[in-house]
C-alpha atoms as a PDB file:
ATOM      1  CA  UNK A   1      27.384  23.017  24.858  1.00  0.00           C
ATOM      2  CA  UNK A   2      24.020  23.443  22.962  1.00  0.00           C
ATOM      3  CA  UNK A   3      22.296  26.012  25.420  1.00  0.00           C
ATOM      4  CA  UNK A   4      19.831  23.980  26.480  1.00  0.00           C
ATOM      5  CA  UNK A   5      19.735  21.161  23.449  1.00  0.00           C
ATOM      6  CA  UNK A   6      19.715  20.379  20.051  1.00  0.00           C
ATOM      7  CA  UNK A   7      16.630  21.143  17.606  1.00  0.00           C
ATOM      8  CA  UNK A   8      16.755  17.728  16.156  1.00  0.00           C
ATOM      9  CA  UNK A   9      18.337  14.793  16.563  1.00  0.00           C
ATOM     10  CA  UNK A  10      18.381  11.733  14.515  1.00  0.00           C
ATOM     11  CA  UNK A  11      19.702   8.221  15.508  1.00  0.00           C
ATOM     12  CA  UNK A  12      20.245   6.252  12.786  1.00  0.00           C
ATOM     13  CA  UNK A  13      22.028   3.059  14.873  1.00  0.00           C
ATOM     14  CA  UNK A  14      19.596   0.726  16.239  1.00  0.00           C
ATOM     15  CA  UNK A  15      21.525   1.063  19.645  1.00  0.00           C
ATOM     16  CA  UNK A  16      18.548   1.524  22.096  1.00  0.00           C
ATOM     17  CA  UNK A  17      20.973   3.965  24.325  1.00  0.00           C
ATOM     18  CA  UNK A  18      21.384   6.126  21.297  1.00  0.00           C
ATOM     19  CA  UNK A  19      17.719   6.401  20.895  1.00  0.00           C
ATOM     20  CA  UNK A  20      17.268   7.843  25.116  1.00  0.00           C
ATOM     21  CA  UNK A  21      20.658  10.196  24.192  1.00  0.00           C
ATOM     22  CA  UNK A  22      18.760  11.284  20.798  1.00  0.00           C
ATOM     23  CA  UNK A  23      15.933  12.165  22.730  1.00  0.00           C
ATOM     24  CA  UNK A  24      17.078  13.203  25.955  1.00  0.00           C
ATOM     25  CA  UNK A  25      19.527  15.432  24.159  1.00  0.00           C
ATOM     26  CA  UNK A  26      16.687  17.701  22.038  1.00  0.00           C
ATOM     27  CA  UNK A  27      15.294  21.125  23.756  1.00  0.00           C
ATOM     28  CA  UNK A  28      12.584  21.275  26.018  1.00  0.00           C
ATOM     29  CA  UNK A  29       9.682  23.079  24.157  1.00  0.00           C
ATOM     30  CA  UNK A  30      10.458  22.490  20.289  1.00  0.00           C
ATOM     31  CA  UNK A  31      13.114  19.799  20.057  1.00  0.00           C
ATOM     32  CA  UNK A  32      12.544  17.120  17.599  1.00  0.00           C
ATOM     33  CA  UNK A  33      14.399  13.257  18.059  1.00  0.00           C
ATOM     34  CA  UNK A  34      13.842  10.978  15.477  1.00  0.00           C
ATOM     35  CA  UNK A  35      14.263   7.484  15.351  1.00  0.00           C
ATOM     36  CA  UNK A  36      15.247   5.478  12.434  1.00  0.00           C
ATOM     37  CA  UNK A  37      17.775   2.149  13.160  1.00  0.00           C
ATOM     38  CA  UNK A  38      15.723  -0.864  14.065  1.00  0.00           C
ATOM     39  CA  UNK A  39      16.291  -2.177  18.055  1.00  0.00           C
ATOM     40  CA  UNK A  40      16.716  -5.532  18.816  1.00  0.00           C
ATOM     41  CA  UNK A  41      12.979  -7.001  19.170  1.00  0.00           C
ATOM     42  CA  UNK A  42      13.889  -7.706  23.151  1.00  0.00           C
ATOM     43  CA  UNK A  43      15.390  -3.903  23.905  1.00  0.00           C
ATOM     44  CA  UNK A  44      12.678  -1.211  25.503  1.00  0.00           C
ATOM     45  CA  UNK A  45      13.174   2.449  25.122  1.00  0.00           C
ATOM     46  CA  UNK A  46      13.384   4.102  28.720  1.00  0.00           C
ATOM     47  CA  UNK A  47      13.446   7.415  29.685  1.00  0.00           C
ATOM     48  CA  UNK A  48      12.008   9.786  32.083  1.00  0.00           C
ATOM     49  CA  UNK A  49       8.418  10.843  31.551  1.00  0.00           C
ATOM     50  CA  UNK A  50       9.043  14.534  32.295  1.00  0.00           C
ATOM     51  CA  UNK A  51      11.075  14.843  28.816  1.00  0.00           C
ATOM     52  CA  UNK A  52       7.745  14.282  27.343  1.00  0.00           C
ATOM     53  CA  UNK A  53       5.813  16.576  29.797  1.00  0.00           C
ATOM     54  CA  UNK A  54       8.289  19.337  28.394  1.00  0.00           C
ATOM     55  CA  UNK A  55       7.143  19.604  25.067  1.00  0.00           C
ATOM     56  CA  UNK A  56       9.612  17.276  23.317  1.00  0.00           C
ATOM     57  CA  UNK A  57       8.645  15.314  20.525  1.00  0.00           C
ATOM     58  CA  UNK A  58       9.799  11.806  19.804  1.00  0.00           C
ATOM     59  CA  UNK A  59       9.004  10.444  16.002  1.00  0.00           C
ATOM     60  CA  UNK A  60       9.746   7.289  14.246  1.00  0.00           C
ATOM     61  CA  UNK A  61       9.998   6.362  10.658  1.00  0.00           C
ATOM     62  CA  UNK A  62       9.892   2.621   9.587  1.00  0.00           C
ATOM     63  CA  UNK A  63      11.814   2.424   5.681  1.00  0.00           C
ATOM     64  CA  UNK A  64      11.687   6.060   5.603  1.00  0.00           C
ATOM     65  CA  UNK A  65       8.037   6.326   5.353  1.00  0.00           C
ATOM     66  CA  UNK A  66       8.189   4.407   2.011  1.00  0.00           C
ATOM     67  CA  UNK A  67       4.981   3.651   0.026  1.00  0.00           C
ATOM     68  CA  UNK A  68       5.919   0.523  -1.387  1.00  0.00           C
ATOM     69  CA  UNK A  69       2.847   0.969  -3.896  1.00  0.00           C
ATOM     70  CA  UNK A  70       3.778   4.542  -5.393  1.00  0.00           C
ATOM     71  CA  UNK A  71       7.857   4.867  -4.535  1.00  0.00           C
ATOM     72  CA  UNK A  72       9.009   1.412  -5.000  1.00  0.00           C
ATOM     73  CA  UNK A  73       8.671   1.807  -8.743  1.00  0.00           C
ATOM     74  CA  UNK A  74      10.495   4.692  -9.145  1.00  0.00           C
ATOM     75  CA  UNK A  75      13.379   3.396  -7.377  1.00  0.00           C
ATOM     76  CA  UNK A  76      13.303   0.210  -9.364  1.00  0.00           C
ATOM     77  CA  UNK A  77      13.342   2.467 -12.336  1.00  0.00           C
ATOM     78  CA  UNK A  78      16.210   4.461 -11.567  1.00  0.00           C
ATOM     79  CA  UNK A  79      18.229   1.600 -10.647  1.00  0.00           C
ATOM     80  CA  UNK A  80      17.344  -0.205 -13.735  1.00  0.00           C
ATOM     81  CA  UNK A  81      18.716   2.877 -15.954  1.00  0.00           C
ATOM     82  CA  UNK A  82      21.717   3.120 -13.379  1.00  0.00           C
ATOM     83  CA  UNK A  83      20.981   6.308 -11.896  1.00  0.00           C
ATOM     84  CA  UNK A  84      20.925   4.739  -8.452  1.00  0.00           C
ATOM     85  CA  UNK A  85      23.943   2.294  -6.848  1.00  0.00           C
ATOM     86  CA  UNK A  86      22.443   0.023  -4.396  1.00  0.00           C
ATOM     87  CA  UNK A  87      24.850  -2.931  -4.981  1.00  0.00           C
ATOM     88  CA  UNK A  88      27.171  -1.979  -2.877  1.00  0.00           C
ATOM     89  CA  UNK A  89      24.913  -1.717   0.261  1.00  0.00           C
ATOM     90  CA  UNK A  90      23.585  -5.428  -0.151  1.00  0.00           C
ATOM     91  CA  UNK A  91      25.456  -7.218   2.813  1.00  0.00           C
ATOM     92  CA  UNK A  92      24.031 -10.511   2.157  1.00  0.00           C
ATOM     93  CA  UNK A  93      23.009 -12.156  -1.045  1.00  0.00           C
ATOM     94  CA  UNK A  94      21.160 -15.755  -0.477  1.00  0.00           C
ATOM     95  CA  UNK A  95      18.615 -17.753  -2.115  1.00  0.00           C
ATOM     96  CA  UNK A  96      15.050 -18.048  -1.328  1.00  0.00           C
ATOM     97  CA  UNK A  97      15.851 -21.844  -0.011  1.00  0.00           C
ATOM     98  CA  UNK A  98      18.162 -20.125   2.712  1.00  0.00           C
ATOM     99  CA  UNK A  99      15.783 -17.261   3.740  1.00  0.00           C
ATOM    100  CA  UNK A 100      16.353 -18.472   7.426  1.00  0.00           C
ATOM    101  CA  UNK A 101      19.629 -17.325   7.261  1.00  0.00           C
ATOM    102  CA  UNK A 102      18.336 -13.957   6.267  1.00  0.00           C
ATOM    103  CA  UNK A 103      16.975 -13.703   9.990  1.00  0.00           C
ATOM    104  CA  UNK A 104      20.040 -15.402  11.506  1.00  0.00           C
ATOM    105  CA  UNK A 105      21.562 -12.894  10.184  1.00  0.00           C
ATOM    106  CA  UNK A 106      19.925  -9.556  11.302  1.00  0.00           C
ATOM    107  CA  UNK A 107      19.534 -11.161  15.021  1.00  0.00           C
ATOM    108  CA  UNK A 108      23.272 -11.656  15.114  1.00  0.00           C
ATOM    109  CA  UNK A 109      23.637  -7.804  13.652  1.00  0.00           C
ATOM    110  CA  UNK A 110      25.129  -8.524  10.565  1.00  0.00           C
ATOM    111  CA  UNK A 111      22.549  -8.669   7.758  1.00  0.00           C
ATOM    112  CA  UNK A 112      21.914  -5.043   7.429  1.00  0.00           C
ATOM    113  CA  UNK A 113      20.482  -5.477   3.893  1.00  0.00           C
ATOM    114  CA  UNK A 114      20.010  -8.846   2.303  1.00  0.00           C
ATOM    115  CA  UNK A 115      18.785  -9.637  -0.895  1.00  0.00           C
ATOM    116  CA  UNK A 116      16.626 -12.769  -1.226  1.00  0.00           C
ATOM    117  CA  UNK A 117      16.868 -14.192  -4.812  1.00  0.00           C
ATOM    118  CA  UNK A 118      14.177 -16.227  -6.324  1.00  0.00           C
ATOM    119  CA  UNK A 119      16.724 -18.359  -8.076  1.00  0.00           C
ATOM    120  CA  UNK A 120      16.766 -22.427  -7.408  1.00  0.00           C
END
């Protein structure tokens, strides 16, 4: 369908199959797969090693490459004057006390983003 692959491929679902098809599914000499959803901490990533030996690059980016020192900030800022809606992605709101729920949470699959408030 592609003529021999995509250029770049991005899996953004954690599923550890979608990360092989990402990969397996870029071109042999330039193709690019990148990895962004977070695994289960028990799955491995399996795949032949002659994908690798054919020039195919496999990246990863943890946060988007954040730099919680210098980019935090200006996300807090622009949320702060409303220029950014984050809200509506929180999928769990609990407080500090119940931070172990937090975890329960993303190893069942459903805290995708939690907020953790300080509150008593």
């Amino acid at each position: 369908m592609t003529g021999g692959g995509v250029d770049c491929s991005i899996e953004c679902t954690g599923s550890t199959q979608a990360m092989v098809s990402a990969f397996e599914c870029v071109h042999d000499g330039w193709g690019v797969a990148v990895l962004v959803g977070v695994q289960s901490r028990d799955d491995s990533f399996k795949t032949h090693p002659i994908h690798f030996l054919n020039e195919r690059t496999l990246r990863g980016t943890f946060f988007g490459n954040y730099k919680p020192r210098s980019d935090i900030p200006g996300v807090v800022e622009k949320y702060m004057k409303k220029e950014l809606e984050l809200d509506k992605f929180i999928t769990h709101s609990v407080p500090f006390l119940d931070i172990n729920k937090v975890f329960e949470y993303m190893l069942r699959g459903e805290g995708l983003r939690c907020m953790i408030r300080m509150d008593a």
